[in-house]
Protein backbone atom coordinates (compact mmCIF):
# COMPACT_ATOMS: atom_id res chain seq x y z
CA UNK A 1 -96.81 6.11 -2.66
CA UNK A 2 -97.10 9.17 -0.54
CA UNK A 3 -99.93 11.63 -0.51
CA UNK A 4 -99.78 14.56 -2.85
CA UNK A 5 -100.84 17.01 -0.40
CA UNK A 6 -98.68 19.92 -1.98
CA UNK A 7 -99.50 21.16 -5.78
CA UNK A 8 -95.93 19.97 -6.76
CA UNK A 9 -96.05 16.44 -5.93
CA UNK A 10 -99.27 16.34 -7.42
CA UNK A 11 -98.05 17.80 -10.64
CA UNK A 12 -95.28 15.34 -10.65
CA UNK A 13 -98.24 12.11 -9.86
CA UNK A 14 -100.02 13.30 -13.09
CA UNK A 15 -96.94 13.41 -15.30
CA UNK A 16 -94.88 10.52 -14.09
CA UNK A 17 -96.86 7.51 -16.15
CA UNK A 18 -95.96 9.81 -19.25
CA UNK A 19 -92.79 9.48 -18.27
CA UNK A 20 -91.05 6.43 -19.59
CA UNK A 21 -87.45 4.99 -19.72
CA UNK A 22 -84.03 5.82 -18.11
CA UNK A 23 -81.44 8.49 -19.42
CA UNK A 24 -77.80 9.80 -18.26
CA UNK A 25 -79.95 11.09 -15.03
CA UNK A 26 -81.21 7.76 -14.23
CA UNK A 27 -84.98 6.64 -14.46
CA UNK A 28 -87.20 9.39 -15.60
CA UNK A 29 -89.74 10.95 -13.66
CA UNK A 30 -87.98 9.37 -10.33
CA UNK A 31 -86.83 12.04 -7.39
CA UNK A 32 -83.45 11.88 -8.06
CA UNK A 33 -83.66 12.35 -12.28
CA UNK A 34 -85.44 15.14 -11.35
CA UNK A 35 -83.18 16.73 -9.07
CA UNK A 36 -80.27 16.29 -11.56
CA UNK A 37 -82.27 17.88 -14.39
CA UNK A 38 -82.71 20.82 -12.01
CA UNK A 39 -79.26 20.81 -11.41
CA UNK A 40 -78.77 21.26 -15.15
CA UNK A 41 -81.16 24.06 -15.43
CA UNK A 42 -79.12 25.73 -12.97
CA UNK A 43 -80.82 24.87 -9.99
CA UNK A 44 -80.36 23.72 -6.27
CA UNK A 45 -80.83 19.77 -6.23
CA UNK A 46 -81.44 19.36 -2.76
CA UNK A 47 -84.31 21.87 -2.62
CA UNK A 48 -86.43 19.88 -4.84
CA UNK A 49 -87.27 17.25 -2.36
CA UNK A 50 -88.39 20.01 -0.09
CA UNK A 51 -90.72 21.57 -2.56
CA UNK A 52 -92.75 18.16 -3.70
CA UNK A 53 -93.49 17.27 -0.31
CA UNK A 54 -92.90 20.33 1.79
CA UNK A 55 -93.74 23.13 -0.45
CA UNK A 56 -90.35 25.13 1.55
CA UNK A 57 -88.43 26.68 -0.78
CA UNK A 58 -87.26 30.46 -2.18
CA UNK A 59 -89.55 32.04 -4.84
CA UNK A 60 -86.53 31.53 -7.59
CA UNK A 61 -86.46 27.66 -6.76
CA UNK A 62 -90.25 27.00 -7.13
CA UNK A 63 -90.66 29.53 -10.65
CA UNK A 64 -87.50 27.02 -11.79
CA UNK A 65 -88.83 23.86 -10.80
CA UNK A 66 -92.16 24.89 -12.31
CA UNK A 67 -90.54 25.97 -15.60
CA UNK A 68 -89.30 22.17 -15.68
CA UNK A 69 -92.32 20.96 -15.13
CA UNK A 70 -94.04 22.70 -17.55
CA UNK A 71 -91.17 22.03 -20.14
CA UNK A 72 -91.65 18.11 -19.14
CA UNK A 73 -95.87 18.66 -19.58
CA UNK A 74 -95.02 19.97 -23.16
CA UNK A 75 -92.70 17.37 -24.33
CA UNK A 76 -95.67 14.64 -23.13
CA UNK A 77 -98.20 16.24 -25.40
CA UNK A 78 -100.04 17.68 -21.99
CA UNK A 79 -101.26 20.85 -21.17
CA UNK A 80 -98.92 22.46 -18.45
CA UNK A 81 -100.92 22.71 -14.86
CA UNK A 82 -101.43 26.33 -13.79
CA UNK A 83 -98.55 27.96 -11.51
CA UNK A 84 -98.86 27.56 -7.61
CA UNK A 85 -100.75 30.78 -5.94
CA UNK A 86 -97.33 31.57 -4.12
CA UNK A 87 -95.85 32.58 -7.74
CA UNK A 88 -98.93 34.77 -8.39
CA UNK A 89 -97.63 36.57 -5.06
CA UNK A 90 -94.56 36.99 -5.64
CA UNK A 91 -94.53 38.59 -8.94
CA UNK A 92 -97.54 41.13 -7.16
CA UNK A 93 -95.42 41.56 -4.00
CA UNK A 94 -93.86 44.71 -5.45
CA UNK A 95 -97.14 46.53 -5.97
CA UNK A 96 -99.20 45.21 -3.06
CA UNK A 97 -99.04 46.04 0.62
CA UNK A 98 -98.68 43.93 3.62
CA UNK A 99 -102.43 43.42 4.57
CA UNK A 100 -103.00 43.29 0.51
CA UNK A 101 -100.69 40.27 0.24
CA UNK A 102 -102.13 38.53 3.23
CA UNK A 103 -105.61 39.06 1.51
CA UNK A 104 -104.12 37.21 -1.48
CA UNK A 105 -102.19 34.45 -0.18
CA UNK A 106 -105.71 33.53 1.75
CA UNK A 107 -107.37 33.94 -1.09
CA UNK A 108 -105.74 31.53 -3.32
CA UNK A 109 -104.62 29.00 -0.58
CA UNK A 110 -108.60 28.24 -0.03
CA UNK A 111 -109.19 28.14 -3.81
CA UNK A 112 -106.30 25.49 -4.59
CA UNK A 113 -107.91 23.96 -1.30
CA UNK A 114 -111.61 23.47 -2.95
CA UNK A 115 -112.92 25.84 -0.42
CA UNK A 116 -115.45 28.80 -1.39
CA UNK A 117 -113.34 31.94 0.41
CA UNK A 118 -115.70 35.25 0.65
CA UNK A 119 -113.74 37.96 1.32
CA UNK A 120 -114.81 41.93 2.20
CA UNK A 121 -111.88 44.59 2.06
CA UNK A 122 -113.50 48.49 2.75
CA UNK A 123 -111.28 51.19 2.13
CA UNK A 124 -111.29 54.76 1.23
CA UNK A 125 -109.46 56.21 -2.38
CA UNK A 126 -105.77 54.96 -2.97
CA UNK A 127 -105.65 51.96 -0.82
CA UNK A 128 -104.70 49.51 -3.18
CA UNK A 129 -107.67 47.70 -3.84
CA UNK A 130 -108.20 48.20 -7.76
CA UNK A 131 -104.18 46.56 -7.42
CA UNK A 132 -105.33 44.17 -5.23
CA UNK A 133 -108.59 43.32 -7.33
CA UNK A 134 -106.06 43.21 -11.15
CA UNK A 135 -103.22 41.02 -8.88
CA UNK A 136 -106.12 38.32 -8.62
CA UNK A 137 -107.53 38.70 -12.00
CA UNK A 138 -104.60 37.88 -13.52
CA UNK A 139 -104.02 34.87 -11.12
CA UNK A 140 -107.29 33.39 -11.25
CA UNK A 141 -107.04 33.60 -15.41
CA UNK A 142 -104.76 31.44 -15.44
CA UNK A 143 -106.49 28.69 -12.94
CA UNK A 144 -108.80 26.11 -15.24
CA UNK A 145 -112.07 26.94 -14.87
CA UNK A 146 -111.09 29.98 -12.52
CA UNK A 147 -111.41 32.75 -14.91
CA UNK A 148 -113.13 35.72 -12.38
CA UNK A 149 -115.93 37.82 -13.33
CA UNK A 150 -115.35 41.20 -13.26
CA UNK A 151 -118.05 44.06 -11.64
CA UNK A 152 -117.23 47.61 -11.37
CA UNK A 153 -120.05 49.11 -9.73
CA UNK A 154 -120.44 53.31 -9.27
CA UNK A 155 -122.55 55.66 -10.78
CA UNK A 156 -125.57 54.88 -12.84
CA UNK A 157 -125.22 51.09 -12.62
CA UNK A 158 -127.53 50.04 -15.45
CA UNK A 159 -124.51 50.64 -17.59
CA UNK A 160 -122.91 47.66 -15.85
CA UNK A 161 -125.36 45.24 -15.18
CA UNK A 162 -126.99 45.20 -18.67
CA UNK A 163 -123.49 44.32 -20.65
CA UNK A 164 -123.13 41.41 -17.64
CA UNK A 165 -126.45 40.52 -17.34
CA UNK A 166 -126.15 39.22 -21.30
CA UNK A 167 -123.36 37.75 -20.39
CA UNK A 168 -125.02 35.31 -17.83
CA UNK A 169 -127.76 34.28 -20.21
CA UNK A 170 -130.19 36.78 -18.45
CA UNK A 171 -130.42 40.04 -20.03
CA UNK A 172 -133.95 39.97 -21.47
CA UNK A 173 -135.45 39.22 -17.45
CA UNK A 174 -133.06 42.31 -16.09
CA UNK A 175 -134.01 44.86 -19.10
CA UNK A 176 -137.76 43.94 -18.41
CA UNK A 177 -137.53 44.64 -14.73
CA UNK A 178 -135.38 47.83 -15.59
CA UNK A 179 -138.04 48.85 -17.54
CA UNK A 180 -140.50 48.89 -14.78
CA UNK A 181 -139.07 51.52 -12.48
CA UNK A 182 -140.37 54.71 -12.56
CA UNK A 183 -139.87 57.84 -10.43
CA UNK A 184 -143.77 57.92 -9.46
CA UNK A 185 -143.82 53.78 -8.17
CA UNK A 186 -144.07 53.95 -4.06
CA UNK A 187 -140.58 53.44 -2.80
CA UNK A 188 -141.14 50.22 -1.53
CA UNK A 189 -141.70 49.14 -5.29
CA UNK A 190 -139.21 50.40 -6.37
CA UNK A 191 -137.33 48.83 -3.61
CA UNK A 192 -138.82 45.50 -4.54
CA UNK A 193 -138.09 45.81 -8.34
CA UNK A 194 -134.26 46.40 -7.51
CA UNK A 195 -134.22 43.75 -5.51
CA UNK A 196 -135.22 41.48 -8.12
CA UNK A 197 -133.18 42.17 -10.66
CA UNK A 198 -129.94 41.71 -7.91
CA UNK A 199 -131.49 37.81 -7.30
CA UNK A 200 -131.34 37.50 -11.25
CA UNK A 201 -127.68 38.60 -11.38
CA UNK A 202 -126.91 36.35 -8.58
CA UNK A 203 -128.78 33.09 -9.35
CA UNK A 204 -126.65 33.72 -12.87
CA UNK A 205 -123.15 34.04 -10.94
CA UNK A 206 -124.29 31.10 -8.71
CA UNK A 207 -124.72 28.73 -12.34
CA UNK A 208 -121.17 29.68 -13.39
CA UNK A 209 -119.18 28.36 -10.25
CA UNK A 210 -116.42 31.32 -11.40
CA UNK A 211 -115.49 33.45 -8.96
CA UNK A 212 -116.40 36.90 -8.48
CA UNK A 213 -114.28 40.08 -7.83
CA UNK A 214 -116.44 42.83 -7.29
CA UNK A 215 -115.43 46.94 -6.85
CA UNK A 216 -118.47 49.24 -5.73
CA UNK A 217 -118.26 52.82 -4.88
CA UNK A 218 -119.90 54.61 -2.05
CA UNK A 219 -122.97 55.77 -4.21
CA UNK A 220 -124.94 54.94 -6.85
CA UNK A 221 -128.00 55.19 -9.13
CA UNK A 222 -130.44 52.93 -10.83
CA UNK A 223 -132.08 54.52 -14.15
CA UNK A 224 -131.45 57.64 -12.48
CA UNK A 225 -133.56 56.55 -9.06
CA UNK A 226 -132.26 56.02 -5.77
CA UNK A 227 -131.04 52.83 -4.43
CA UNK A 228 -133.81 51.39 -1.88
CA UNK A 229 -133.92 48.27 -0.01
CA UNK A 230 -136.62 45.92 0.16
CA UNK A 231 -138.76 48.44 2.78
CA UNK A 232 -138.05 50.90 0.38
CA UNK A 233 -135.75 52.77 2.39
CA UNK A 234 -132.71 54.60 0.67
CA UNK A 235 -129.29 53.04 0.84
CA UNK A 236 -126.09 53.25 -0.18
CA UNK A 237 -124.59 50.95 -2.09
CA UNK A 238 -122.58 48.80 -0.04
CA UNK A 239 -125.92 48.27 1.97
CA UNK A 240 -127.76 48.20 -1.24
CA UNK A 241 -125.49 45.02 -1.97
CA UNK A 242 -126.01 43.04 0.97
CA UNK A 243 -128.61 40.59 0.04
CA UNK A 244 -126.75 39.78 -3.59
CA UNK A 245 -123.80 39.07 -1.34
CA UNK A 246 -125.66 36.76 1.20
CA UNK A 247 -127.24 34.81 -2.07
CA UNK A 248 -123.99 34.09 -3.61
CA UNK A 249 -122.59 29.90 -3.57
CA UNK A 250 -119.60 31.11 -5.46
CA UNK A 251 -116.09 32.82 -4.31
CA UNK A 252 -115.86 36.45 -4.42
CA UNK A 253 -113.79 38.83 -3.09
CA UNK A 254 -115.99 42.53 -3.04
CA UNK A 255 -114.05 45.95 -2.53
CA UNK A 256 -115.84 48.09 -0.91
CA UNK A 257 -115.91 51.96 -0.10
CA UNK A 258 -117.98 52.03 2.93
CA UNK A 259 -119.05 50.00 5.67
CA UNK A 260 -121.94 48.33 5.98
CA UNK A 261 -123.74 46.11 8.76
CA UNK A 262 -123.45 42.78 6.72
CA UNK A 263 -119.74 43.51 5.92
CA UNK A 264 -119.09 44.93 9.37
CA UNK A 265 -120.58 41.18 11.20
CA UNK A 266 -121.23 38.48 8.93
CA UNK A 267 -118.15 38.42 6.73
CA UNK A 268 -114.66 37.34 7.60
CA UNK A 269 -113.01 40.06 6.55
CA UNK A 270 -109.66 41.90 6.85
CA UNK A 271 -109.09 45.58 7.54
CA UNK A 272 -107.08 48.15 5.45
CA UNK A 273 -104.39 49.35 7.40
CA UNK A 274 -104.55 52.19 9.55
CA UNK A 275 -102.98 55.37 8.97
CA UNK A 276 -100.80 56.50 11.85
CA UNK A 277 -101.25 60.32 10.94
CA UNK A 278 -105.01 60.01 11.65
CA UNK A 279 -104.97 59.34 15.15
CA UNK A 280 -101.40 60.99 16.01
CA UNK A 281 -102.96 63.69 18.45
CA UNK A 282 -105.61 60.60 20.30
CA UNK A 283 -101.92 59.14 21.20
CA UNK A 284 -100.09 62.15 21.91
CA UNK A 285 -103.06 62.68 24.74
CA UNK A 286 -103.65 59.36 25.99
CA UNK A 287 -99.47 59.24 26.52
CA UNK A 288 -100.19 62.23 28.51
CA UNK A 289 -102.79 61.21 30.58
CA UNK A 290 -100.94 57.80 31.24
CA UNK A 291 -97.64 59.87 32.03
CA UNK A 292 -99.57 61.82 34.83
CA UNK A 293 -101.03 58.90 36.07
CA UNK A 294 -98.18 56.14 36.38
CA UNK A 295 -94.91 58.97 36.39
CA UNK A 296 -95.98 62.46 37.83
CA UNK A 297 -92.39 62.70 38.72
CA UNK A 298 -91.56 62.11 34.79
CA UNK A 299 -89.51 59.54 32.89
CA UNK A 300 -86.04 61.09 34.37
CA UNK A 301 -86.88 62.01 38.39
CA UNK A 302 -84.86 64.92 39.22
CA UNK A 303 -81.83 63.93 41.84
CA UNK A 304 -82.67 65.76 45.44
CA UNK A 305 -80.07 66.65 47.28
CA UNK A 306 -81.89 65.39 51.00
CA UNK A 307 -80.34 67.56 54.31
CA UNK A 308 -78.29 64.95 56.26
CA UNK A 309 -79.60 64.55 59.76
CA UNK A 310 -77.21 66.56 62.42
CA UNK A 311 -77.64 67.38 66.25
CA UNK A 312 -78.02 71.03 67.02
CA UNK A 313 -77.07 72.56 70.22
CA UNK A 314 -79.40 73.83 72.88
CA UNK A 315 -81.47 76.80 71.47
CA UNK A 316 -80.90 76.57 67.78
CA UNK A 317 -83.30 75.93 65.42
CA UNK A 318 -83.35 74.97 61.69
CA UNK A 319 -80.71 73.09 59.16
CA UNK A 320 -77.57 75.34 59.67
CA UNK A 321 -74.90 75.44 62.46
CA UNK A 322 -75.17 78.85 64.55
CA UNK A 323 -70.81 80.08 65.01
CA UNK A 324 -69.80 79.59 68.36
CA UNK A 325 -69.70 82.56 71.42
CA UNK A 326 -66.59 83.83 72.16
CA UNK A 327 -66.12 84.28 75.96
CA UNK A 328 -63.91 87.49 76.88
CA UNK A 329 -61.70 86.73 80.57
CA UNK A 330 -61.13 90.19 82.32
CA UNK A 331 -57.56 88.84 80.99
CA UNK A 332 -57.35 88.13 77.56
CA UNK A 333 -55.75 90.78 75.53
CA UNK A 334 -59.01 92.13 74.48
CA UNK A 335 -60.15 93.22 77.91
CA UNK A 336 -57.12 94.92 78.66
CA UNK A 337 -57.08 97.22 75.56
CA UNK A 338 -60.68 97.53 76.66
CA UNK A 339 -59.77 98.98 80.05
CA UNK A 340 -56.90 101.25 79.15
CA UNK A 341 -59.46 102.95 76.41
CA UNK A 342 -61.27 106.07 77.91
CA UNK A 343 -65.22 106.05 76.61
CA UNK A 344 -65.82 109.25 75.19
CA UNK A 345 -67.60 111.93 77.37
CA UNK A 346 -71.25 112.98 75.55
């Protein structure tokens, strides 16, 4: 029995002792039954080898073989196994970007895998990372056990944190320590107090195991205070989330607006594309610069005519041929007109 080292085959290994009997296609649950009843569905036969043990195929192939599987899950009184990531992607490859999909292929790949991705994506306003964030909701809800929670963080954030803090079993510690902060504390309590309350929320998210897709603006208040750090320096609030992000066991993918050191170092993330009209004039003068440098003479040298090389006669200078001296004999015609001609008399 080969290894089911592709979702597919090991949707097939669950459903196969379920499957009992033969039929017109031969015995059920075998390759070939399988690739006639995909034949009748309209499909390719010979691509469902391919898929189980491959996983090559075109989008419309897998979505059909996973509608028969799912049909075949049904009609064995099972619960049908959640689609492959790759489907996920290709019904959000219309609304997400290159570096976007990438993001959520990776994403999903380590999940199925039983690995713990963290992701960081920073990006300014209309980047696509609310699209990004809803493309992975919806795929994670339909994983088992996958179902994401959901953080959008900007503003006053007490208005967030509250509603999820209940949710994680934990509200009555995180109202307490809200409580607490006051405008006249020292910073560095209220930097301490803040602190707290983010190791509550993320002890809570750690219980769950669910994954975590988080949004956070650039700025943001706490019961109307600042945002401090343990020292009780002010921060924003992508720096303000670093140590919640360091404490986390779970997977999470976190949207930010800004950069911050921990994001900038000790995350693998993946930059947002780069805008070409931003930095149009740094390459119009580097080309320059280059161009003066490597081809003074330009990209098309002008063709110069060079003087050929010629021998001049005695006593002339420079490129061009002096005309030859005439010599007048006392009798060439000329000197004879010359002598019958009488100079005038001053």
């Amino acid at each position: 029995m080969p290894e089911a080292n592709t979702p597919w085959l090991r949707y097939l290994e669950n459903l196969r002792p379920h499957l009992k009997g033969r039929d017109h296609r031969g015995k059920r649950g075998s390759l070939r039954w399988l690739e006639a009843l995909m034949a009748e569905r309209g499909g390719k036969a010979g691509t469902v080898r391919n898929i189980l043990y491959k996983d090559l195929g075109s989008p419309e192939e897998k979505e059909r073989l996973y509608r028969v599987i799912a049909d075949l899950y049904q009609e064995a009184g099972l619960p049908p196994p959640p689609p492959p990531a790759e489907l996920f992607l290709e019904s959000a490859r219309k609304t997400l970007g290159r570096d976007k999909r990438r993001i959520f292929r990776r994403f999903l790949k380590e999940l199925e895998a039983g690995g713990r991705p963290q992701m960081v994506v920073v990006g300014g306003p209309a980047t696509g990372k609310g699209v990004l964030l809803s493309a992975l909701s919806r795929a994670l809800s339909a994983l088992p056990e996958k179902e994401p929670h959901l953080l959008n963080l900007g503003g006053e954030l007490a208005q967030a944190l509250v509603p999820l803090a209940e949710g994680l079993g934990i509200g009555e510690e995180v109202r307490s320590l809200l409580a607490q902060l006051s405008p006249t504390q020292p910073y560095i309590l209220q930097g301490a107090l803040q602190q707290e309350i983010l190791s509550l929320l993320a002890r809570g998210f750690n219980r769950t195991g669910r994954p975590l897709l988080l949004r956070a603006e650039a700025e943001g208040t706490l019961e109307g205070l600042p945002l401090r750090g343990p020292d009780g320096g002010q921060k924003g609030l992508s720096a303000w989330l670093e140590p919640f992000l360091k404490s986390l066991t779970i997977p999470y993918l976190a949207a930010l607006k800004t950069f911050s050191e921990f994001a900038r170092t000790s995350l693998p993330q993946i930059p947002t594309p780069v805008e070409p009209a931003t930095y149009e004039r740094l390459v119009f003068g580097l080309s320059l610069v280059l161009m003066m440098i490597f081809r003074p003479e330009g990209l098309i040298p002008e063709k110069r005519h060079k003087p050929k090389s010629a021998s001049f006669p005695e006593g002339h200078q420079g490129g061009q041929a002096s005309a030859p001296t005439r010599s007048t004999s006392p009798h060439t015609p000329e000197a004879v007109r010359g002598r019958g001609t009488k100079s005038p008399t001053t």
